[in-house]
C-alpha atoms as a PDB file:
ATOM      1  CA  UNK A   1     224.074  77.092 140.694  1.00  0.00           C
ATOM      2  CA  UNK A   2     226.998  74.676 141.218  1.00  0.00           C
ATOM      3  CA  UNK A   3     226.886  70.869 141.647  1.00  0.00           C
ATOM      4  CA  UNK A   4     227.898  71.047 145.509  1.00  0.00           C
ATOM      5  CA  UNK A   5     225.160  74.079 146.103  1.00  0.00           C
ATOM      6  CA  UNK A   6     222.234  71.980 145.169  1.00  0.00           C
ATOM      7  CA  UNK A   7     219.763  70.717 147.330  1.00  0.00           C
ATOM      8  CA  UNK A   8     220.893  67.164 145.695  1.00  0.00           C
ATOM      9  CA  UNK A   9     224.194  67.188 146.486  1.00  0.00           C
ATOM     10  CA  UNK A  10     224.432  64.557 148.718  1.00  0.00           C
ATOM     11  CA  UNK A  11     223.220  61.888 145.870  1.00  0.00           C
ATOM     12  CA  UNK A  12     225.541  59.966 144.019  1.00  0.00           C
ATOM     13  CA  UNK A  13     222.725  59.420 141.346  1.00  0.00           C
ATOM     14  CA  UNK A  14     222.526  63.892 140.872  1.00  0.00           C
ATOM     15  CA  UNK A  15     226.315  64.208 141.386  1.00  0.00           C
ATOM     16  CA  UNK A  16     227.695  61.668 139.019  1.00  0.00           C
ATOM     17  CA  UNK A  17     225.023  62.770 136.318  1.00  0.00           C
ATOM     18  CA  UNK A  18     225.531  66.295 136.667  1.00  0.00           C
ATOM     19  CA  UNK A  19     229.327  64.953 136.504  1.00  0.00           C
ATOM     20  CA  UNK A  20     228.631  63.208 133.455  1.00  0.00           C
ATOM     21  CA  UNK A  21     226.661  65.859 131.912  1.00  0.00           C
ATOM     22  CA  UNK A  22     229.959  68.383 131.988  1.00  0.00           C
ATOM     23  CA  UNK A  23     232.082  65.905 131.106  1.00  0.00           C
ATOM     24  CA  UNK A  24     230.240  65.123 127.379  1.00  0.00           C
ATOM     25  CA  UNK A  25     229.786  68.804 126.749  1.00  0.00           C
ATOM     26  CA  UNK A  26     234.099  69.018 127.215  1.00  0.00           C
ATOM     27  CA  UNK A  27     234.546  65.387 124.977  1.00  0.00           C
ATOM     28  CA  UNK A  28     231.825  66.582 122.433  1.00  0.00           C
ATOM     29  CA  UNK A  29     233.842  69.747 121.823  1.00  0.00           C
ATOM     30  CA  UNK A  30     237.385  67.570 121.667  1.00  0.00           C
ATOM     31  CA  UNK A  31     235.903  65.436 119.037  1.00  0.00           C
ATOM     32  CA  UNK A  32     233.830  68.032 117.149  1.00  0.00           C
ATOM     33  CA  UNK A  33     236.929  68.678 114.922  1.00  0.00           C
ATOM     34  CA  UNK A  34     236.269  65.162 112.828  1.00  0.00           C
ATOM     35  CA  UNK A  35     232.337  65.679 112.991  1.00  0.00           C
ATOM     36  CA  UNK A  36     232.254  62.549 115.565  1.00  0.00           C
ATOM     37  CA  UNK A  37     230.390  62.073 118.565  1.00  0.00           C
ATOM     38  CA  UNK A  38     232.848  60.548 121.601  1.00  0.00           C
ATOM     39  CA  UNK A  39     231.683  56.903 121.463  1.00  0.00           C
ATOM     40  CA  UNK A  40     231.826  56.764 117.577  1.00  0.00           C
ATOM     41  CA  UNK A  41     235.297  58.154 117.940  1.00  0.00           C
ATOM     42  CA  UNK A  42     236.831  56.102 120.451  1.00  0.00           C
ATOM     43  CA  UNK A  43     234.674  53.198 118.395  1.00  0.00           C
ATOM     44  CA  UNK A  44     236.036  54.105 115.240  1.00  0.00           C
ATOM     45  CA  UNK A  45     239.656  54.888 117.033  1.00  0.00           C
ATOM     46  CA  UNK A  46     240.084  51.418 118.654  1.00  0.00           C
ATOM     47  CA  UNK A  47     238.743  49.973 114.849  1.00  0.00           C
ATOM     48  CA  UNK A  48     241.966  51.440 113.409  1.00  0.00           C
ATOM     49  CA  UNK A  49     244.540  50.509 116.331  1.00  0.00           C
ATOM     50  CA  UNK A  50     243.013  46.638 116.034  1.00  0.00           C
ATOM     51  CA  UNK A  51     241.961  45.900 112.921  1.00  0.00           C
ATOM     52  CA  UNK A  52     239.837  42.843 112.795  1.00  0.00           C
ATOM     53  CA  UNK A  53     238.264  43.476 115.930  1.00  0.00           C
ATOM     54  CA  UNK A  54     234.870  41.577 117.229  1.00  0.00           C
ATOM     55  CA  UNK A  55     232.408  43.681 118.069  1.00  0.00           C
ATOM     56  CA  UNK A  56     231.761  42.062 121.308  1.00  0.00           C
ATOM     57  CA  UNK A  57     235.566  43.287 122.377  1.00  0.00           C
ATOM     58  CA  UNK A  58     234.620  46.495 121.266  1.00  0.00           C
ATOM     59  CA  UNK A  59     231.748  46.268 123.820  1.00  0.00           C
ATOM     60  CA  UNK A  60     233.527  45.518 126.748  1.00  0.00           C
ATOM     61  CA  UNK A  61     236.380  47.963 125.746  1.00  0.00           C
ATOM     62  CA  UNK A  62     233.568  50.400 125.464  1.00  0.00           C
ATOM     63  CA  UNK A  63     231.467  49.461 128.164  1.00  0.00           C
ATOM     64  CA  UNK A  64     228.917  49.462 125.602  1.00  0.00           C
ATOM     65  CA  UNK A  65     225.831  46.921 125.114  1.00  0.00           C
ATOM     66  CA  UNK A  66     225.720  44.870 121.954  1.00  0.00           C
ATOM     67  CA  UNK A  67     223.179  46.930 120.230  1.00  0.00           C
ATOM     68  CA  UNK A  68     224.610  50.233 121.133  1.00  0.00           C
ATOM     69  CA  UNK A  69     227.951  48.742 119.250  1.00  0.00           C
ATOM     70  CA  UNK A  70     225.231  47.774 116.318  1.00  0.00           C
ATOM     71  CA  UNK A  71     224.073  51.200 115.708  1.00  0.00           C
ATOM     72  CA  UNK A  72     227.358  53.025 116.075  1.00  0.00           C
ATOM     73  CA  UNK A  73     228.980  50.665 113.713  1.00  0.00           C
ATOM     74  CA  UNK A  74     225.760  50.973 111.375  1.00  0.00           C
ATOM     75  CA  UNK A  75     226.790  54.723 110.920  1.00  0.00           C
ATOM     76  CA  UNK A  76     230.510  55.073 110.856  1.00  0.00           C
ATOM     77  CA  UNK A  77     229.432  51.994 107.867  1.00  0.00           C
ATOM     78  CA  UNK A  78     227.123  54.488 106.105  1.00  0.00           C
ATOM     79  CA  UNK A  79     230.071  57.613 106.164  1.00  0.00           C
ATOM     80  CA  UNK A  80     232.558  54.639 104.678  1.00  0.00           C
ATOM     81  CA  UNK A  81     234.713  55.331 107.300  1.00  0.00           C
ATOM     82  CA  UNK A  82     234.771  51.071 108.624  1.00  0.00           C
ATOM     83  CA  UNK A  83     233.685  48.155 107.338  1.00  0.00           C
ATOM     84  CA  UNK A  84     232.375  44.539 109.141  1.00  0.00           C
ATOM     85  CA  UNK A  85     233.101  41.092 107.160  1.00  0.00           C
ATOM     86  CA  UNK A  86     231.171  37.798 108.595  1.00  0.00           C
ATOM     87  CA  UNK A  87     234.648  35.623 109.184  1.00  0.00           C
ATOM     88  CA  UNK A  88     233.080  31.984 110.012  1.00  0.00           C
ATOM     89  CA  UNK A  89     230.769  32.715 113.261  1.00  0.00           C
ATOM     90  CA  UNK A  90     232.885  36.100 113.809  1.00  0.00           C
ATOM     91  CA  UNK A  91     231.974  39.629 112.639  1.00  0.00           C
ATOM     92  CA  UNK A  92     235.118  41.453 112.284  1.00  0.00           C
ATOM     93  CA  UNK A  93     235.419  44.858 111.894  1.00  0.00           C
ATOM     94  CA  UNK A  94     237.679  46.308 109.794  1.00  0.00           C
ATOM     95  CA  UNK A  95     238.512  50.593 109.187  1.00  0.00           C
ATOM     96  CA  UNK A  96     238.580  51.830 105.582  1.00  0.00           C
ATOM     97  CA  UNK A  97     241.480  53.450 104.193  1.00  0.00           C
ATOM     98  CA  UNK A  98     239.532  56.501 104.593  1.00  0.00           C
ATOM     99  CA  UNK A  99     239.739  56.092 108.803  1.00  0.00           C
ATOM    100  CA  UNK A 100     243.197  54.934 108.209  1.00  0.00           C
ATOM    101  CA  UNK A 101     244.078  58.170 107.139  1.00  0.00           C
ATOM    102  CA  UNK A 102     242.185  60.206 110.318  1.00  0.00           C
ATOM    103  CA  UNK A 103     244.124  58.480 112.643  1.00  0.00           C
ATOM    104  CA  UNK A 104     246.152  61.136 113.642  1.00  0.00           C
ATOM    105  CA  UNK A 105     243.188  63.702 113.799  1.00  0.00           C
ATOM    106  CA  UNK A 106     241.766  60.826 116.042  1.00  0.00           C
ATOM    107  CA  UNK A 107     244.559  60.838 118.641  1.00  0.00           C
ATOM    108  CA  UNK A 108     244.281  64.714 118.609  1.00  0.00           C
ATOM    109  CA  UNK A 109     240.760  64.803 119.706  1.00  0.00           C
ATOM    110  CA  UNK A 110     242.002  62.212 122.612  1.00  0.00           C
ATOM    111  CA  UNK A 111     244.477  64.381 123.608  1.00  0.00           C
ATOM    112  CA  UNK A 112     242.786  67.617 123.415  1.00  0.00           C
ATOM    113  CA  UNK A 113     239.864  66.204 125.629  1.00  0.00           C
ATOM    114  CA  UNK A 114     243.173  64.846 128.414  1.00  0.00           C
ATOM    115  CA  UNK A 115     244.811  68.483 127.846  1.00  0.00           C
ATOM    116  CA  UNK A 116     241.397  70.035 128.706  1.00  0.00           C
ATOM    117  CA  UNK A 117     240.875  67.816 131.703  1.00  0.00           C
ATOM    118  CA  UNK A 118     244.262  68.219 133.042  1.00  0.00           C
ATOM    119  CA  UNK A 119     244.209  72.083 133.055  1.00  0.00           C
ATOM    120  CA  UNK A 120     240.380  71.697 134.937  1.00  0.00           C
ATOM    121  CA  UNK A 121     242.145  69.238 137.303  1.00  0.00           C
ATOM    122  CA  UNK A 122     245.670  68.545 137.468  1.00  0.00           C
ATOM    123  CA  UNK A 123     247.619  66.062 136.414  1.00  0.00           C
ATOM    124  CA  UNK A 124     247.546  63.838 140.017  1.00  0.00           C
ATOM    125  CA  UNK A 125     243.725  64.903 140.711  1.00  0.00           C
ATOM    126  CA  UNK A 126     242.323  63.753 137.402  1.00  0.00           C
ATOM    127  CA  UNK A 127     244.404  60.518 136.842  1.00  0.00           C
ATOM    128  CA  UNK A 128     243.125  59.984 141.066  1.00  0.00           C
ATOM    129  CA  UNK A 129     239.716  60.927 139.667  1.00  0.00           C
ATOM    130  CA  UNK A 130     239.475  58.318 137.258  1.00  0.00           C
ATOM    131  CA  UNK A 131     240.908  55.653 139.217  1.00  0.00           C
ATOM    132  CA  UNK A 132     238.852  56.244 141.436  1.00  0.00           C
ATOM    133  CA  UNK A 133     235.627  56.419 139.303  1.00  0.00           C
ATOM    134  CA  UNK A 134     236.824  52.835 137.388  1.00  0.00           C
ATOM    135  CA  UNK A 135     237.053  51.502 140.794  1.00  0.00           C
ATOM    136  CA  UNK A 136     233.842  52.156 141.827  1.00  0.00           C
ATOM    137  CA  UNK A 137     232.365  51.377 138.707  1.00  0.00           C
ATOM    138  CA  UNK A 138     233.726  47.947 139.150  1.00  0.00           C
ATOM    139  CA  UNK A 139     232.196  47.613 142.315  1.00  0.00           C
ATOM    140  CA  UNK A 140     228.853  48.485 141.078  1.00  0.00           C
ATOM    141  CA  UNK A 141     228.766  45.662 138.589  1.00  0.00           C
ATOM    142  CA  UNK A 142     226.424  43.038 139.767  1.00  0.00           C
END
């Protein structure tokens, strides 16, 4: 049954998690190719474009909670592929050569999942669509 058929569709709690639900299934195939789930991807991608990054910027890049940015970091540590050094009262985080050298298999995954989302979309519909959705994110921030 589709989204807009269901007795539910009316709710933006079923709509934007049925949303949501499609929309991991397309990123987890993008970044399947380097054996990463999205968020340790885009983690591990922002790592290498800013090395020396706080985790707490990584959060609100993210829009990830502290401890969520804990236990992704905790395994892209344990496959060697970024490291965090204590730097006074800063944690910085740091890739390893290792993640260095993925970065272009990194921006490949990002632009599979945009190619993938265009052709579903359009070009205009799906940057609208995601406009759109940051805006009324925002506005659901208390």
């Amino acid at each position: 049954m589709k989204t807009s058929e269901s007795r539910y569709s009316q709710c933006l709690y079923f709509t934007t998690a049925a949303l949501a639900r499609k929309v991991e299934k397309m990123a987890m195939d993008s970044w399947a190719p380097v054996g990463l789930s999205p968020s340790h991807g885009y983690l591990l991608l922002a790592v290498v474009e800013e090395p020396g990054i706080q985790p707490s910027t990584l959060g609100s890049h993210l829009q990830l909670k502290p401890s969520t940015i804990t236990r992704l970091m905790e395994k892209l540590e344990a496959q060697k592929l970024l490291v965090r050094i204590a730097e006074g009262k800063q944690t910085c985080v740091y890739p390893s050569q290792k993640a260095k050298e993925m970065l272009p298999r990194l921006k490949a995954c990002v632009a599979h999942f945009s190619a993938a989302s265009t052709k579903l979309l359009g070009r205009e519909e799906g940057t609208r669509l995601v406009k759109d959705l940051a805006s009324v994110s925002d506005r659901l921030d208390h």
